[in-house]
C-alpha atoms as a PDB file:
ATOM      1  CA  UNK A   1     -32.649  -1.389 -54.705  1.00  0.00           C
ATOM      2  CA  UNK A   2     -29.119  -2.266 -53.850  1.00  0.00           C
ATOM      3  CA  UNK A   3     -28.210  -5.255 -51.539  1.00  0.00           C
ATOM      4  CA  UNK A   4     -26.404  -2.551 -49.068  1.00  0.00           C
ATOM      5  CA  UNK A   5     -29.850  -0.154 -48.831  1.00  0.00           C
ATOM      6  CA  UNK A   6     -31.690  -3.057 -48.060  1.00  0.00           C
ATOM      7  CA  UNK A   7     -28.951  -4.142 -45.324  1.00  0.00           C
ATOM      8  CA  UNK A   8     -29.180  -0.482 -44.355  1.00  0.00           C
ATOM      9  CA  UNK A   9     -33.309  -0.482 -44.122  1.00  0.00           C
ATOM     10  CA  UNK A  10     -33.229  -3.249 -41.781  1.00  0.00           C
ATOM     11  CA  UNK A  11     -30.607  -2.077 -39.695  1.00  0.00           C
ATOM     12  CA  UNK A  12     -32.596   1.140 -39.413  1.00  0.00           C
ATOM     13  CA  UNK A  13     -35.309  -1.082 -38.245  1.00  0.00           C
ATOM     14  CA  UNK A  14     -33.534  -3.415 -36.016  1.00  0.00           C
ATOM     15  CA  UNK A  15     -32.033   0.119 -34.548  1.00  0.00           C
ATOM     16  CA  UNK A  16     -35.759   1.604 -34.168  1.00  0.00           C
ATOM     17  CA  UNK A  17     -37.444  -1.391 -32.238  1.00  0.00           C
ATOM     18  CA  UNK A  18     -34.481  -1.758 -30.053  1.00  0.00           C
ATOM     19  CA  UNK A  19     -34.518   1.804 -29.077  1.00  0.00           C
ATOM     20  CA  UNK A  20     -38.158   1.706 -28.743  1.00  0.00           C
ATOM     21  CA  UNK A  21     -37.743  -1.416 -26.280  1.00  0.00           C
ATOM     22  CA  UNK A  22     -35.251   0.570 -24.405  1.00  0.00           C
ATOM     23  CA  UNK A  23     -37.795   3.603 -23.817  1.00  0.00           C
ATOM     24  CA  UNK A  24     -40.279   1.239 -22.584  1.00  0.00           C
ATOM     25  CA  UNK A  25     -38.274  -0.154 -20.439  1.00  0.00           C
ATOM     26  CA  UNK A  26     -36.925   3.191 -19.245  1.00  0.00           C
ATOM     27  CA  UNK A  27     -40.363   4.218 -18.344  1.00  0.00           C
ATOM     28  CA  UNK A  28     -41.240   0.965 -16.298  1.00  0.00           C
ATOM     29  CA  UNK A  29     -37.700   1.499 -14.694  1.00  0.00           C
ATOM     30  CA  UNK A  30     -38.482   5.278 -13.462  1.00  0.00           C
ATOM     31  CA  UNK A  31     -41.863   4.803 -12.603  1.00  0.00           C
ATOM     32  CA  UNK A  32     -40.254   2.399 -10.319  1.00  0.00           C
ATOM     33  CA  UNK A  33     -37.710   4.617  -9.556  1.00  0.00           C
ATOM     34  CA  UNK A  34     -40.503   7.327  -8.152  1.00  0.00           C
ATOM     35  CA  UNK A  35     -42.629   4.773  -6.266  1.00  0.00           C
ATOM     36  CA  UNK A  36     -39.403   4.197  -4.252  1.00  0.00           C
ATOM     37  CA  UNK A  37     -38.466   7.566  -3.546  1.00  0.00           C
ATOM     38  CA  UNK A  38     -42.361   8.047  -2.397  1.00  0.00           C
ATOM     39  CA  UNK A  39     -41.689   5.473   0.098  1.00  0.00           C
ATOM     40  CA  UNK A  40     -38.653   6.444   1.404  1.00  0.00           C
ATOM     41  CA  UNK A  41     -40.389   9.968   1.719  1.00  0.00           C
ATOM     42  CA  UNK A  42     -43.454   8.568   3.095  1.00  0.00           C
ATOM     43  CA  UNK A  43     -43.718   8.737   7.227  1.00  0.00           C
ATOM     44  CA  UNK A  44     -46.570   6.094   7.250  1.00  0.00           C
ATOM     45  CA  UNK A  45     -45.123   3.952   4.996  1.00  0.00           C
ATOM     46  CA  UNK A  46     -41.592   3.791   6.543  1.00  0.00           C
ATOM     47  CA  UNK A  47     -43.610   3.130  10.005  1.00  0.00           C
ATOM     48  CA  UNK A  48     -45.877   0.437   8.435  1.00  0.00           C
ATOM     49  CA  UNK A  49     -42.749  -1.313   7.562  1.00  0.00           C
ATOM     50  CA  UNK A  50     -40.100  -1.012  10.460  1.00  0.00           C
ATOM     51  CA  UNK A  51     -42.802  -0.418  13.854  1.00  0.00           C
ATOM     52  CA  UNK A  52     -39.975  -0.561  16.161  1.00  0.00           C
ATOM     53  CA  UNK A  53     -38.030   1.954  14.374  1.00  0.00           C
ATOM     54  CA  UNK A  54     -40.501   4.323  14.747  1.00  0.00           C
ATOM     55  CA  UNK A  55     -40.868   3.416  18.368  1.00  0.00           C
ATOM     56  CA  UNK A  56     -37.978   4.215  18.762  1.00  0.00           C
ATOM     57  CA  UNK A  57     -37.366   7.834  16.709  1.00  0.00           C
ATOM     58  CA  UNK A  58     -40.708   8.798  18.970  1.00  0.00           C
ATOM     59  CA  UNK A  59     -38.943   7.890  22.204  1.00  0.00           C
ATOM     60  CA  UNK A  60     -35.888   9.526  21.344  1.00  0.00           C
ATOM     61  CA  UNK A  61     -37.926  13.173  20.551  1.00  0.00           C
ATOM     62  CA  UNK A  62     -40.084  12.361  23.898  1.00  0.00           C
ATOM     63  CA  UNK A  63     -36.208  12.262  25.171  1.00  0.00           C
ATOM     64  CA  UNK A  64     -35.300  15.452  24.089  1.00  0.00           C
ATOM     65  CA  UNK A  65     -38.605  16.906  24.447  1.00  0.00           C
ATOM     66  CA  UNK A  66     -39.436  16.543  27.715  1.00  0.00           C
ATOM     67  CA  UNK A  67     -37.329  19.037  30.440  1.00  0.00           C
ATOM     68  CA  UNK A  68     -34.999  18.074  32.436  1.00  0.00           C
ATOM     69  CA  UNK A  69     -35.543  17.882  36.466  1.00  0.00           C
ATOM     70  CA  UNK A  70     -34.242  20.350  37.753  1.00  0.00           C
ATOM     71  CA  UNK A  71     -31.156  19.326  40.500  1.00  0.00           C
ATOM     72  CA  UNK A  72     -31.884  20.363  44.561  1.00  0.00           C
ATOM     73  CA  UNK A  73     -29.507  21.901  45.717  1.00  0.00           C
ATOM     74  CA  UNK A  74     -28.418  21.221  49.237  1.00  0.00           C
ATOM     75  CA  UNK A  75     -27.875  23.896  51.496  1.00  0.00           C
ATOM     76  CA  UNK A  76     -26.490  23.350  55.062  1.00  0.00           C
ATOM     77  CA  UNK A  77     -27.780  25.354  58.015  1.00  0.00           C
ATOM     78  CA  UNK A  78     -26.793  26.179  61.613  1.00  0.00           C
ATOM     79  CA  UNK A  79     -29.216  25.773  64.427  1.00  0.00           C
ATOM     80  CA  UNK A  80     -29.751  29.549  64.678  1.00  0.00           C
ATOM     81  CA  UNK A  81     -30.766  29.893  60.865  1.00  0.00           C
ATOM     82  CA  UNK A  82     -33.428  27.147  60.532  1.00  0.00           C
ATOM     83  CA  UNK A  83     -34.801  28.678  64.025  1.00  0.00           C
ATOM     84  CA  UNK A  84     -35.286  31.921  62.587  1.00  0.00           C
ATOM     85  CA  UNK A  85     -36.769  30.208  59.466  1.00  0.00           C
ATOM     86  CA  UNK A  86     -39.109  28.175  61.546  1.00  0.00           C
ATOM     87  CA  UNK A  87     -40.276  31.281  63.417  1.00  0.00           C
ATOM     88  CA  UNK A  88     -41.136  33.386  60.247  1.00  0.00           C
ATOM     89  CA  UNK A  89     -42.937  30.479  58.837  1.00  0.00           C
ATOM     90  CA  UNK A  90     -40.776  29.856  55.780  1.00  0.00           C
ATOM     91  CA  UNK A  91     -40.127  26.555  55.882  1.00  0.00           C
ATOM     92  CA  UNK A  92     -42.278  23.819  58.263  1.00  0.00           C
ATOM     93  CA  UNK A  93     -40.711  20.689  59.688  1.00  0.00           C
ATOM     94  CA  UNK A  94     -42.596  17.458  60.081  1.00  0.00           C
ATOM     95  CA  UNK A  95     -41.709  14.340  61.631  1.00  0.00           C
ATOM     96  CA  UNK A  96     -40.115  11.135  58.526  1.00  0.00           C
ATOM     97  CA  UNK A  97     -42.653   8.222  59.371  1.00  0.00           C
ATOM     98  CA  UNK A  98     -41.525   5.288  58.134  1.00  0.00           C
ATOM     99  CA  UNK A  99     -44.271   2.599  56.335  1.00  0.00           C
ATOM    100  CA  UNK A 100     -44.779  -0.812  58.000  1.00  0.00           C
ATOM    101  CA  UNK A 101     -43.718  -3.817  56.164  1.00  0.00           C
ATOM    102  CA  UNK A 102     -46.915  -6.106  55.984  1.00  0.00           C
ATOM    103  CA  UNK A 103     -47.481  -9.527  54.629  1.00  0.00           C
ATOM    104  CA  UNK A 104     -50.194  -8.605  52.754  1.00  0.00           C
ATOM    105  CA  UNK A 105     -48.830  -5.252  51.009  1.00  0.00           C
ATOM    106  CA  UNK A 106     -46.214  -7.779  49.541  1.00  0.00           C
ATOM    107  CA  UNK A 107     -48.739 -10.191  48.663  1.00  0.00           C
ATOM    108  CA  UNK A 108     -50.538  -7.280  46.744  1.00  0.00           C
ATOM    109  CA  UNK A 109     -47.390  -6.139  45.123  1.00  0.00           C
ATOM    110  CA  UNK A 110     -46.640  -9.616  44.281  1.00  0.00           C
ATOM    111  CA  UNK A 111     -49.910 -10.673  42.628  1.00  0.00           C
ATOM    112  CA  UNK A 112     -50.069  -6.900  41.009  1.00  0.00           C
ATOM    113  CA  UNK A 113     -46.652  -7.360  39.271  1.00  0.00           C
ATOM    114  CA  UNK A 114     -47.731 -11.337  38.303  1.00  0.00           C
ATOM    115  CA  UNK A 115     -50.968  -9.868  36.581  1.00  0.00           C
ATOM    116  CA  UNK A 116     -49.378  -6.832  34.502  1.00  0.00           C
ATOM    117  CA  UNK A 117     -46.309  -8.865  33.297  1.00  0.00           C
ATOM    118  CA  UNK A 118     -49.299 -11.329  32.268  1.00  0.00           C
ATOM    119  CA  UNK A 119     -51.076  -8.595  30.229  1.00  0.00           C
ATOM    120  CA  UNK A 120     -47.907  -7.233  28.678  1.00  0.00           C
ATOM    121  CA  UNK A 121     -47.520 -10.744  27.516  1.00  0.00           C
ATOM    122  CA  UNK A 122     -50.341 -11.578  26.295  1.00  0.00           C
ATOM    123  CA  UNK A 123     -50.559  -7.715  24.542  1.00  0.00           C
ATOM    124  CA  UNK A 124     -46.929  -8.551  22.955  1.00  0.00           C
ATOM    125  CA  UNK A 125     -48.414 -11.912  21.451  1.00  0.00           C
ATOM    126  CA  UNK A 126     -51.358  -9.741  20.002  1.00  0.00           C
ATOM    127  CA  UNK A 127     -49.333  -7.244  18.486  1.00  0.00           C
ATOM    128  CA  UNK A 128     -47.208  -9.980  16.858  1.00  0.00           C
ATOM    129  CA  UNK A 129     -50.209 -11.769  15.187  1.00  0.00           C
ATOM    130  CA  UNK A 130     -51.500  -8.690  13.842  1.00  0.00           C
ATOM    131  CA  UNK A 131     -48.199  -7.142  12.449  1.00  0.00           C
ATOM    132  CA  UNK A 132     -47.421 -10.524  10.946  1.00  0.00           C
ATOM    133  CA  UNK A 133     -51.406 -10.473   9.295  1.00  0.00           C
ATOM    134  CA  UNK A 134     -50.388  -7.065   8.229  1.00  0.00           C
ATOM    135  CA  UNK A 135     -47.224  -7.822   7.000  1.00  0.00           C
ATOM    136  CA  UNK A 136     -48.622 -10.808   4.826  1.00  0.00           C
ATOM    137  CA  UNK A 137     -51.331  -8.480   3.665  1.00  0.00           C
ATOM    138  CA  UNK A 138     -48.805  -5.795   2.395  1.00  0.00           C
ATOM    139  CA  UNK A 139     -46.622  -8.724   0.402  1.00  0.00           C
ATOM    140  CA  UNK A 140     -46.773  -8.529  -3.247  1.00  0.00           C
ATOM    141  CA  UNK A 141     -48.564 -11.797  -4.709  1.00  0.00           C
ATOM    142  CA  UNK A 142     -46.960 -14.022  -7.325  1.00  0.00           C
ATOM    143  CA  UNK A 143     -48.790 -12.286 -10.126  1.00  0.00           C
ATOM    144  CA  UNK A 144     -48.263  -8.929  -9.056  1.00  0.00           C
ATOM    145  CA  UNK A 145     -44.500  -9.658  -9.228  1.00  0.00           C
ATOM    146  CA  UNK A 146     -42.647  -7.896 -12.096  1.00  0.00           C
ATOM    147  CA  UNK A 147     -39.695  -9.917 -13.592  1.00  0.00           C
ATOM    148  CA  UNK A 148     -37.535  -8.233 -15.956  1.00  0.00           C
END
């Protein structure tokens, strides 16, 4: 065998692991590829990882979800008209009473707003030590970490 066929054989060899190298890493490379695309896809996954995001997207459609109030509409009467109203019974007029001011309302209202701001604080610090557990818990270990 000529010194060039042999050069040639090995080439062809070189040529054949290199490509087969390449294919294997093609395949790790769109496997990868599709695991991404299933999370971007993937409601519960993109909620796992950004919460507030999705607390957010929900209170936007709540937003546009929810009707509008309707606006009154103020109509101004004579004397004569809301007399005539009164008579036929269409509309009934009662007397504004205004609520008394006591020290102990306030000191309920004060004490009720102390304890809820207390238990949405103490609920926030919750929620943080359980999305940071499951935020841990969802982070690839050191030997499931691919390095190419």
């Amino acid at each position: 065998m000529p010194r060039n066929e042999i050069q040639c054989a090995e080439d062809a060899c070189r040529i054949r692991d290199r490509m087969g190298r390449i294919r294997n890493q093609m395949d790790r490379e769109v496997q990868g590829i599709k695991k991404g695309a299933g999370n971007l896809l993937s409601i519960h996954h993109q909620v796992r990882s950004h919460p507030w995001m999705g607390i957010g997207a929900a209170a936007l459609i709540g937003f546009f979800i929810v009707p509008a109030r309707k606006k009154r509409q103020e109509i101004q009467l004579d004397e004569q008209t809301v007399q005539k109203l009164i008579e036929r019974g269409d509309i009934r007029v009662e007397a504004h009473r205004k609520q008394k001011k006591s020290w102990v309302r306030s000191a309920t209202t004060l004490a009720t707003n102390a304890a809820l701001r207390a238990a949405l604080a103490y609920a926030g610090q919750q929620f943080g030590k359980v999305s940071s557990v499951m935020a841990a818990d969802n982070r690839p270990s050191a030997n499931e970490v691919e390095v190419n």
